[in-house]
Protein backbone atom coordinates (compact mmCIF):
# COMPACT_ATOMS: atom_id res chain seq x y z
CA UNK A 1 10.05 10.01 35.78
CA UNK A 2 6.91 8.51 34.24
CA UNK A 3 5.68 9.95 30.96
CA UNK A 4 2.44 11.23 31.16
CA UNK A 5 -0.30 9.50 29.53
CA UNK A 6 -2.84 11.17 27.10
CA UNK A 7 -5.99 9.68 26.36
CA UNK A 8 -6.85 9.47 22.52
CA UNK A 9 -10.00 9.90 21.38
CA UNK A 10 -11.57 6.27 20.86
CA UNK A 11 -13.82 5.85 17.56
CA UNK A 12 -15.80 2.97 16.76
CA UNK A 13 -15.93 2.14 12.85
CA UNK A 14 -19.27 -0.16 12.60
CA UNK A 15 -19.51 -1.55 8.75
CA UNK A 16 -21.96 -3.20 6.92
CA UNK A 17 -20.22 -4.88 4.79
CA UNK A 18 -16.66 -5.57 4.18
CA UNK A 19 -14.43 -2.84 2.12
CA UNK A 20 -11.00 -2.62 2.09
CA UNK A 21 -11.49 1.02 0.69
CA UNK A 22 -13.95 2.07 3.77
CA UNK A 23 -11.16 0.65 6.04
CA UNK A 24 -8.58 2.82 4.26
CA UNK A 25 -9.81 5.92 4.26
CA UNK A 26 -11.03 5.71 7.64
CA UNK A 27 -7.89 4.32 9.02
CA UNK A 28 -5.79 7.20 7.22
CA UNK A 29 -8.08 10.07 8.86
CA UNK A 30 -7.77 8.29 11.79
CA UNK A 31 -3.95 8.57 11.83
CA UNK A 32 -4.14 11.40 11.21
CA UNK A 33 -6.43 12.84 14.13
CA UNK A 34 -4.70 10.55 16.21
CA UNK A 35 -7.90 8.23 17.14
CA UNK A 36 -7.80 5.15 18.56
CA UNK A 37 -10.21 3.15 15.82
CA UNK A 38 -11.68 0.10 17.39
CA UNK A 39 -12.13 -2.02 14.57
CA UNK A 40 -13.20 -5.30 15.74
CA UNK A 41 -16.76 -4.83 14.14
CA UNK A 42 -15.18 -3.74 10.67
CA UNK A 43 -13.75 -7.17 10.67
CA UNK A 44 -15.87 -9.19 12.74
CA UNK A 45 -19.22 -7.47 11.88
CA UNK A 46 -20.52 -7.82 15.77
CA UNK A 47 -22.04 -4.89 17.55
CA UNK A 48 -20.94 -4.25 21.08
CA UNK A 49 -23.86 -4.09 23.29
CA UNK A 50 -22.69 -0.87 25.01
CA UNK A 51 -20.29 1.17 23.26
CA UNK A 52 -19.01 4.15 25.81
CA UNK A 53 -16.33 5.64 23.72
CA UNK A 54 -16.15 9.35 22.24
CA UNK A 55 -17.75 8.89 18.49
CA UNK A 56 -19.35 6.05 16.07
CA UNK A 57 -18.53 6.21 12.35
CA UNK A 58 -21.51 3.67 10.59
CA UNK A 59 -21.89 2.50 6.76
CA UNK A 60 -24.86 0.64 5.70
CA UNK A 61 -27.61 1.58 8.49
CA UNK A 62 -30.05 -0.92 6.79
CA UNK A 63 -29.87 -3.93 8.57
CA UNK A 64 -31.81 -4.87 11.64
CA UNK A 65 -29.21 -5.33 13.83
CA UNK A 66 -27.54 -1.51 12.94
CA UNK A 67 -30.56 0.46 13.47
CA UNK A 68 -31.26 -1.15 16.32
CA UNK A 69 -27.67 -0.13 17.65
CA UNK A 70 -28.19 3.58 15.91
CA UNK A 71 -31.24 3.73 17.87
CA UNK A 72 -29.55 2.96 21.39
CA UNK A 73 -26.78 5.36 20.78
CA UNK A 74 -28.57 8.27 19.58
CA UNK A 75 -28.20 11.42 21.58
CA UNK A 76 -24.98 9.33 23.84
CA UNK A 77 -22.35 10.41 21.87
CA UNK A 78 -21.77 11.58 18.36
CA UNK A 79 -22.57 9.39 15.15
CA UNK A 80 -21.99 9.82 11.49
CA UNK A 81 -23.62 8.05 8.87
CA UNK A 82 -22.30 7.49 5.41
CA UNK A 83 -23.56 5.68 2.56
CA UNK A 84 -26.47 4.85 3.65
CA UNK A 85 -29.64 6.48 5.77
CA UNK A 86 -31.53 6.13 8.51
CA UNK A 87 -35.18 6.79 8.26
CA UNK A 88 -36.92 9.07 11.28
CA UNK A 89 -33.41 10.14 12.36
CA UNK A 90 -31.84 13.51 11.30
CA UNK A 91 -28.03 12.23 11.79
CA UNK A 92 -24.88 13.89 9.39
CA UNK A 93 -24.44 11.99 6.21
CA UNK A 94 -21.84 11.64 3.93
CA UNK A 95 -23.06 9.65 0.99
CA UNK A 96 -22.29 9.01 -2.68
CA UNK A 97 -23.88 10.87 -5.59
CA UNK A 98 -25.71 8.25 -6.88
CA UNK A 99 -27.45 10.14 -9.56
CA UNK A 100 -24.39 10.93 -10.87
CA UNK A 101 -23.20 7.32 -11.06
CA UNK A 102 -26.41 6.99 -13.52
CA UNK A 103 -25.11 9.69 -15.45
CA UNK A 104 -22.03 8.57 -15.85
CA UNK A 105 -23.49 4.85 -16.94
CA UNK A 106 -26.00 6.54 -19.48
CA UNK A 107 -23.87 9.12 -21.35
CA UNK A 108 -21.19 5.84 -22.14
CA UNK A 109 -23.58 3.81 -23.55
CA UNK A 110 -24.85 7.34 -25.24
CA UNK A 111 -21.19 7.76 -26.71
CA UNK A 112 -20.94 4.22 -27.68
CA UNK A 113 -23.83 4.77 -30.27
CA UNK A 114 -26.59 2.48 -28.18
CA UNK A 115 -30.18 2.93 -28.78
CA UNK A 116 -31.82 0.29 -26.80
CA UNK A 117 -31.74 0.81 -22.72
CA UNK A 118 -32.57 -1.37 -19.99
CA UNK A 119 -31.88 -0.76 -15.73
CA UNK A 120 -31.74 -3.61 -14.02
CA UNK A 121 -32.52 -3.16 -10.45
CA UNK A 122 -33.73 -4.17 -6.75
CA UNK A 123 -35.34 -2.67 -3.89
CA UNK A 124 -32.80 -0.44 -2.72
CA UNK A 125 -34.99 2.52 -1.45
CA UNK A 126 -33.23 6.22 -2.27
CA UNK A 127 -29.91 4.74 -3.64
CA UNK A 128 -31.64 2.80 -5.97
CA UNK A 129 -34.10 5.56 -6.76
CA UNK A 130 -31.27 7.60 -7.27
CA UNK A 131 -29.15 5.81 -9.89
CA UNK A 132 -32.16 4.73 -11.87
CA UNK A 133 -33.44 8.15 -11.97
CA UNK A 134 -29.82 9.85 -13.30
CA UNK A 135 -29.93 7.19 -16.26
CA UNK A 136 -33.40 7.50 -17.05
CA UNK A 137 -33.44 11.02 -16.91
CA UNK A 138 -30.12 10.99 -18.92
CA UNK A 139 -31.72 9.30 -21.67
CA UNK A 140 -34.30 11.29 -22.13
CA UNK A 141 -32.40 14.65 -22.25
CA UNK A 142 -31.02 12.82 -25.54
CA UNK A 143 -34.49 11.52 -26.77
CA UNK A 144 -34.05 8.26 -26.10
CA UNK A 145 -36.58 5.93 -23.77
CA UNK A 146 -35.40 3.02 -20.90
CA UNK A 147 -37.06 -0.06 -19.99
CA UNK A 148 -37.15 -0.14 -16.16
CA UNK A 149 -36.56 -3.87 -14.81
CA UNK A 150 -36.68 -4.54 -10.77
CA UNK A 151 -36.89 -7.55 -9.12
CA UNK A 152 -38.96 -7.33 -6.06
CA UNK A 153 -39.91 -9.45 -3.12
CA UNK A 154 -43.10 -10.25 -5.13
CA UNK A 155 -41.30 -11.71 -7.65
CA UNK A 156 -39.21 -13.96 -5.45
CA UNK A 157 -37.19 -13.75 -2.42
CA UNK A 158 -33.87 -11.62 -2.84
CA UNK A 159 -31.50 -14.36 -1.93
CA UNK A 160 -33.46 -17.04 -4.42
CA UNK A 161 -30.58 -16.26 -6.99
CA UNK A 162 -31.37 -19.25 -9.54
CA UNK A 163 -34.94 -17.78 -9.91
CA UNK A 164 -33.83 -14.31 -9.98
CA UNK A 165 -31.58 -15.15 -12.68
CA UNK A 166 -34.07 -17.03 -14.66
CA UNK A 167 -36.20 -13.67 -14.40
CA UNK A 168 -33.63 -11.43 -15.95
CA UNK A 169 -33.00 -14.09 -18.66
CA UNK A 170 -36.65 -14.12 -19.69
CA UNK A 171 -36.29 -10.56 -19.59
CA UNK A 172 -33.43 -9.65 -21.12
CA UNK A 173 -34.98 -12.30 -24.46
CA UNK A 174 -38.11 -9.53 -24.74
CA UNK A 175 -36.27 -6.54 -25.57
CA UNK A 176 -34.62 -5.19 -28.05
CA UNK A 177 -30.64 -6.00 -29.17
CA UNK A 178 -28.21 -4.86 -29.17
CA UNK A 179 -28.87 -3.87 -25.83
CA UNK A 180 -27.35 -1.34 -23.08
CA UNK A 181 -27.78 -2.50 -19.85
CA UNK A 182 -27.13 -0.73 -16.24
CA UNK A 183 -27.44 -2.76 -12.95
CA UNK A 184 -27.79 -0.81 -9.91
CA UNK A 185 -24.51 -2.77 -8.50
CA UNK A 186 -21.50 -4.97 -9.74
CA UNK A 187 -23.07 -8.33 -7.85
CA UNK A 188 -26.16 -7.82 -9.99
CA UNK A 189 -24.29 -7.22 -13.23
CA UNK A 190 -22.26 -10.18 -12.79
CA UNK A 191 -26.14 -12.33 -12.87
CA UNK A 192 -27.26 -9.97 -15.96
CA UNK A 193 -23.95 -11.70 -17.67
CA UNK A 194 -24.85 -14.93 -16.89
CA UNK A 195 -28.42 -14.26 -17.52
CA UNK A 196 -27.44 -12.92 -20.96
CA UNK A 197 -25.29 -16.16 -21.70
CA UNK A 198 -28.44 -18.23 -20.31
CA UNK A 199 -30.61 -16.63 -22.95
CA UNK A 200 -27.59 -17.53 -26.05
CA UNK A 201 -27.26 -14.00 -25.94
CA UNK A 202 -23.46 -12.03 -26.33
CA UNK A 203 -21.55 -9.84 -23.79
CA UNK A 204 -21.23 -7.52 -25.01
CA UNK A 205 -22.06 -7.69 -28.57
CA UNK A 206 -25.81 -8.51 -27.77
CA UNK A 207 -25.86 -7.08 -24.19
CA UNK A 208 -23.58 -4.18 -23.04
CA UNK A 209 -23.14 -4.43 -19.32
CA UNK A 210 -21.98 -1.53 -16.53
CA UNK A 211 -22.32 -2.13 -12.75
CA UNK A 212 -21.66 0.14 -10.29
CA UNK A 213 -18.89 0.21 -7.27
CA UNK A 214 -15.82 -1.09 -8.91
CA UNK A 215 -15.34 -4.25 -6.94
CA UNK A 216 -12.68 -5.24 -8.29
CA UNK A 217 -13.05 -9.25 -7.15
CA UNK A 218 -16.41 -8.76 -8.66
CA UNK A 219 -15.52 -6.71 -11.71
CA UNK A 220 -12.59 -8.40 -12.40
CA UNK A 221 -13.73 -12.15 -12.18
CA UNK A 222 -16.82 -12.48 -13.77
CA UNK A 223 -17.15 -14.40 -16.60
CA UNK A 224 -16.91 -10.71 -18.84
CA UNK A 225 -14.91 -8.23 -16.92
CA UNK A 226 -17.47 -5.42 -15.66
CA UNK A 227 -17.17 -2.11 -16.42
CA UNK A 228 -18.15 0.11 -13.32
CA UNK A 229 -18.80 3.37 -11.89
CA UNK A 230 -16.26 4.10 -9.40
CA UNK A 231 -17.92 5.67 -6.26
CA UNK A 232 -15.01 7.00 -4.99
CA UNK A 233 -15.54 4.92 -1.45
CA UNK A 234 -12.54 5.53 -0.16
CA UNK A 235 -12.97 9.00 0.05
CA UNK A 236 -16.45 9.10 1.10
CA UNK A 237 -15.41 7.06 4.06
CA UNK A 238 -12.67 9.58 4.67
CA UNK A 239 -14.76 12.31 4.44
CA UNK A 240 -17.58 10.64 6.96
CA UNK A 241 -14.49 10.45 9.43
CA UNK A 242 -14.01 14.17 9.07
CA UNK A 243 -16.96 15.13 9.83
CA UNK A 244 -17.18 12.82 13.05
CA UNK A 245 -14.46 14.74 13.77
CA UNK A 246 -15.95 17.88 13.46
CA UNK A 247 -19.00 16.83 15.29
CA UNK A 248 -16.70 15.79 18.82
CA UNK A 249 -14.97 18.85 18.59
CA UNK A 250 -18.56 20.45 19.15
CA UNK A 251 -18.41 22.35 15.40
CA UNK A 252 -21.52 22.93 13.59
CA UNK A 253 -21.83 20.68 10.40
CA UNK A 254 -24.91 20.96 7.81
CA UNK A 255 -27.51 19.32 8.42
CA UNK A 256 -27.37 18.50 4.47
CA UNK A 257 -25.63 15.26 3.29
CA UNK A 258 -22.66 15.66 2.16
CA UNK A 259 -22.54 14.34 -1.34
CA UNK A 260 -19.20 12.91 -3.19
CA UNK A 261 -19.28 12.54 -6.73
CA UNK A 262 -18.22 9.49 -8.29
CA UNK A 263 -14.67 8.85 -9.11
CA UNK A 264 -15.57 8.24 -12.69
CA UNK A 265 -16.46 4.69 -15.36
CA UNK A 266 -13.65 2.01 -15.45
CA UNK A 267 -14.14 0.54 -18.56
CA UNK A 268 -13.95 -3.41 -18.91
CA UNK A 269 -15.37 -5.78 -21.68
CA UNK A 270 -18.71 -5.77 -20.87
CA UNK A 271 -19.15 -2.50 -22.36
CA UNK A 272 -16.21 -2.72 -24.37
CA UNK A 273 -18.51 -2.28 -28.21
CA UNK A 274 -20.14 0.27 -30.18
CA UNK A 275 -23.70 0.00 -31.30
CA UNK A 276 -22.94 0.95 -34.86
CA UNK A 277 -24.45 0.22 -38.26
CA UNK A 278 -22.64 1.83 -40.81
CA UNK A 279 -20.44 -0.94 -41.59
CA UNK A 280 -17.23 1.54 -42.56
CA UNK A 281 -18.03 3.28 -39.27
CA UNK A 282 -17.37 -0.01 -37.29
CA UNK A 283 -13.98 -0.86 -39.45
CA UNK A 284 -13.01 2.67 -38.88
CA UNK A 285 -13.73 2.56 -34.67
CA UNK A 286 -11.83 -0.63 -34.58
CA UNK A 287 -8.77 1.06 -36.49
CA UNK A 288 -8.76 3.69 -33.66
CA UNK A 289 -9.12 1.59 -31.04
CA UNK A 290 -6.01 -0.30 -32.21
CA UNK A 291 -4.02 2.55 -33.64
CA UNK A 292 -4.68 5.80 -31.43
CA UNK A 293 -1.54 5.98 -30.33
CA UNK A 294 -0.16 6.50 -34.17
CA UNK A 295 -0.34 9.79 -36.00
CA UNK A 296 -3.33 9.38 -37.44
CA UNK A 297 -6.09 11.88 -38.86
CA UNK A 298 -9.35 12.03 -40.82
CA UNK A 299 -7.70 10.73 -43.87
CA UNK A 300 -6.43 7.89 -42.39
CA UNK A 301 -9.51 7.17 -40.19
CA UNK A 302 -11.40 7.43 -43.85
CA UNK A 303 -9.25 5.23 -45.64
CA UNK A 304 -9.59 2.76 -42.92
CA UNK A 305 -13.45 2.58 -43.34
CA UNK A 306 -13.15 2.34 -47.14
CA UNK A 307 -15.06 5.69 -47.29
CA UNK A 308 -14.73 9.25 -48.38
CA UNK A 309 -14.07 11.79 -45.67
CA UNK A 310 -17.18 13.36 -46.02
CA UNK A 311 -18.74 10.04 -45.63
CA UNK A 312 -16.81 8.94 -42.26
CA UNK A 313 -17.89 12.78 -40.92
CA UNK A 314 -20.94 11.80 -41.70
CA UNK A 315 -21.50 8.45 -40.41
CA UNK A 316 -19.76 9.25 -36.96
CA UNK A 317 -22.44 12.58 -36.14
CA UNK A 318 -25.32 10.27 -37.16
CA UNK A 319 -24.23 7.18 -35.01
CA UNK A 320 -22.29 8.79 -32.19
CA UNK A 321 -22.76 12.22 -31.96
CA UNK A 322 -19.54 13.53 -31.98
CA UNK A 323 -16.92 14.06 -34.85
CA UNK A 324 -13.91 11.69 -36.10
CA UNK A 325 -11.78 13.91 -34.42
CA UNK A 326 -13.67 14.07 -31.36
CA UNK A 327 -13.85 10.10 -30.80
CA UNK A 328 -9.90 10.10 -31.56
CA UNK A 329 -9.28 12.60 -28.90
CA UNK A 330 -11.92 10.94 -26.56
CA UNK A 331 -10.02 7.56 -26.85
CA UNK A 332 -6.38 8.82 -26.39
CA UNK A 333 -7.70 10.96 -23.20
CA UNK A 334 -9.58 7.85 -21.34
CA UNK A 335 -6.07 5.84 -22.21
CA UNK A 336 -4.08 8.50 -20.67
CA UNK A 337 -6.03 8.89 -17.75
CA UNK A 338 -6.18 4.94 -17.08
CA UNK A 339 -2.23 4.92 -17.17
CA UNK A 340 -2.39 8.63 -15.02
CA UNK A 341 -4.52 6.41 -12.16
CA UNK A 342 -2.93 3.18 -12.36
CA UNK A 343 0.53 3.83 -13.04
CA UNK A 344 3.29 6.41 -11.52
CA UNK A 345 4.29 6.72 -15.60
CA UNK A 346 5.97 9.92 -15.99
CA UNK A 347 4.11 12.68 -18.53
CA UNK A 348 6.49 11.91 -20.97
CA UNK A 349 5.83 8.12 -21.95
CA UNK A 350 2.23 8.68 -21.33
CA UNK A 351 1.62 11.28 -23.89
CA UNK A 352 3.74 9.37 -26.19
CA UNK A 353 2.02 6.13 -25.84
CA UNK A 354 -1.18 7.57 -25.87
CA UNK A 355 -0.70 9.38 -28.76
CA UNK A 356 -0.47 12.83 -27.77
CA UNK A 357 3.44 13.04 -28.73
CA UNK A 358 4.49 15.52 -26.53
CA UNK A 359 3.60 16.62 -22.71
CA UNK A 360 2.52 20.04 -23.99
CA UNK A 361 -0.01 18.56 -26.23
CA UNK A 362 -1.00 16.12 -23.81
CA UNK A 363 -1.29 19.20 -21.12
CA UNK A 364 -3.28 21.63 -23.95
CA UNK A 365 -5.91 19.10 -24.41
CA UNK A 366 -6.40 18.12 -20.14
CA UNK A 367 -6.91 21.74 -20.09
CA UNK A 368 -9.47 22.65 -22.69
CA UNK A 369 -11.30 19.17 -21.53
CA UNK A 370 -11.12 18.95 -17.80
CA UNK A 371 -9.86 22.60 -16.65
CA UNK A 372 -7.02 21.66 -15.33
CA UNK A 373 -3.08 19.96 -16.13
CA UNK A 374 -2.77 16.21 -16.18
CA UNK A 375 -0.23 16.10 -12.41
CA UNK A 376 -3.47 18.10 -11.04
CA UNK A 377 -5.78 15.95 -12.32
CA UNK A 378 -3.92 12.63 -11.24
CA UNK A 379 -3.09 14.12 -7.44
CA UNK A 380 -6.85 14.63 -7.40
CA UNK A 381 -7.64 11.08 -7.85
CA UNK A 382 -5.16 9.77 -5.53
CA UNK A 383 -5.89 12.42 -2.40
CA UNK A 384 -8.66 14.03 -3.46
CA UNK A 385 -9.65 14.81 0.83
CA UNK A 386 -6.51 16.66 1.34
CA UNK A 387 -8.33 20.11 -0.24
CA UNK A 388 -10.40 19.72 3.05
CA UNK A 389 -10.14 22.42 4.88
């Protein structure tokens, strides 16, 4: 007796660039619906001329050649947009929060005691717009001001990258050091680095870096590792494939993007400094940074500036805006969420190696700081779509 065959639901995945983490987490909701994902222009980055299938899941609407397809699909079947837009056309969205990602990039380089700010950026319409505006805007809820640098097509074509990178250097000579900078992406903080070295200047001693999109090819092999806001793609692109879901089972979905926040900063070298001046201040950061996980307090943290207590208390409000003990804490928590995200460490070694000494502690302070235990917090960043309901 022949098995009866059941049609499953075919979905094409059109990219606009290449991701591994858009493929991910649109492959695992895929799975899990039970689509059949054609993926050919995911990897191939062609455009079927007709696509008769049941649903179209699109990043990066853009180019030319993807509004052009949008445009010849719309109202044929269901699409879903995510990171990305398509101007004149009222289609869902599931984007990044890119004002956020500024955020995030301003109140480091806030912590980290900086007083001179630059963006970096090119014409990138609302995402651009976006991140500049939730760094600016960061700033100057703390009183400080931002230079605003974009290269344009007036200033050169987009793909000239020698010129572009002669720009920046001559830029980045005029203003003030040390300097934090923020590029709207991790391709155009790599050229700030080399930009930076270009002009003799240090990274990130003279120029503090931080890119966004943790590409980690990008991030990882530049001449300074990047720091970078983590946009949390993978679950943006999950999310987009939820909704296209939604949308061919013939539910109602907001007509409202939905936004994602960002995943959080991954800290690298080229942010890796504090703008300090207090020259017991800066002996006193670098014995926390290579003693956190040590029981150490103020009096320790004092002695290792060659300064009085008072005077330590002192120089960190000033400079950083936040006590001794705060920075302590602040450093031991980043650490123990780096290992809680790339590691499957048990609590136990983790709050001992991060100086916390026992789970409970380690628990006590994840709750007063992020509302919630550090197994909660972790799950979060690993399946953070599976709350979906």
């Amino acid at each position: 007796m022949k098995s009866k065959y059941t049609r499953k639901r075919a979905v094409l995945a059109a990219l606009g660039w290449f991701d591994p983490r858009f493929i991910v987490g649109i492959g695992r909701y895929a799975r899990e619906a039970g689509w059949h994902l054609e993926a050919r222009c995911m990897l191939e980055a062609t455009y079927p001329t007709k696509w008769q299938g049941d649903g179209v899941i699109i990043q990066n609407s853009a180019t030319r050649p993807m509004r052009e397809f949008i445009q010849s699909h719309v109202g044929k079947q269901p699409i879903v947009i995510f990171d990305g837009e398509v101007q004149g056309l009222r289609l869902p969205l599931v984007t990044t929060d890119n004002f956020h990602a500024g955020r995030l990039a301003a109140t480091h380089f806030l912590n980290c005691g900086h007083r001179n700010f630059v963006w970096i950026g090119v014409s990138r319409g609302s995402i651009e717009r976006d991140r500049r505006d939730g760094f600016v805007q960061t700033l100057a809820d703390a009183g400080k001001r931002c230079t605003v640098l974009r290269w344009t097509s007036g200033a050169g074509n987009t793909t000239d990258w020698k010129r572009r990178k002669f720009w920046m250097s001559g830029q980045l000579k005029k203003v003030a050091k040390p300097l934090a900078a923020f590029a709207i992406d991790d391709l155009l903080a790599a050229d700030v680095i080399e930009a930076a070295f270009d002009a003799r200047l240090k990274v990130p001693d003279d120029v503090a870096v931080i890119g966004v999109g943790n590409i980690e090819t990008a991030c990882e092999c530049s001449s300074v590792p990047i720091s970078s806001v983590d946009l949390n793609l993978g679950e943006v692109a999950y999310r987009a494939a939820h909704l296209l879901g939604q949308v061919m089972s013939g539910q109602r979905v907001a007509r409202n993007p939905i936004v994602i926040p960002a995943r959080g900063l991954v800290l690298r070298k080229s942010s890796d400094t504090l703008a300090v001046v207090h020259p017991g201040l800066s002996r006193a950061l670098k014995f926390i940074a290579d003693r956190y996980a040590d029981d150490i307090g103020i009096e320790e943290i004092a002695r290792a500036g060659g300064v009085s207590r008072r005077g330590i208390q002192y120089a960190f409000v000033r400079e950083l805006r936040r006590t001794a003990a705060q920075h302590l804490l602040g450093v031991r928590l980043d650490r123990a969420k780096r290992r809680l995200i790339e590691t499957q460490d048990k609590l136990e070694p983790i709050a001992e190696q991060c100086g916390f000494k026992s789970v409970r502690n380690l628990h006590r302070c994840f709750i007063r700081e992020f509302a919630m235990a550090p197994r909660t917090w972790r799950n979060q960043q690993s399946f953070p779509s599976q709350a979906i309901t």
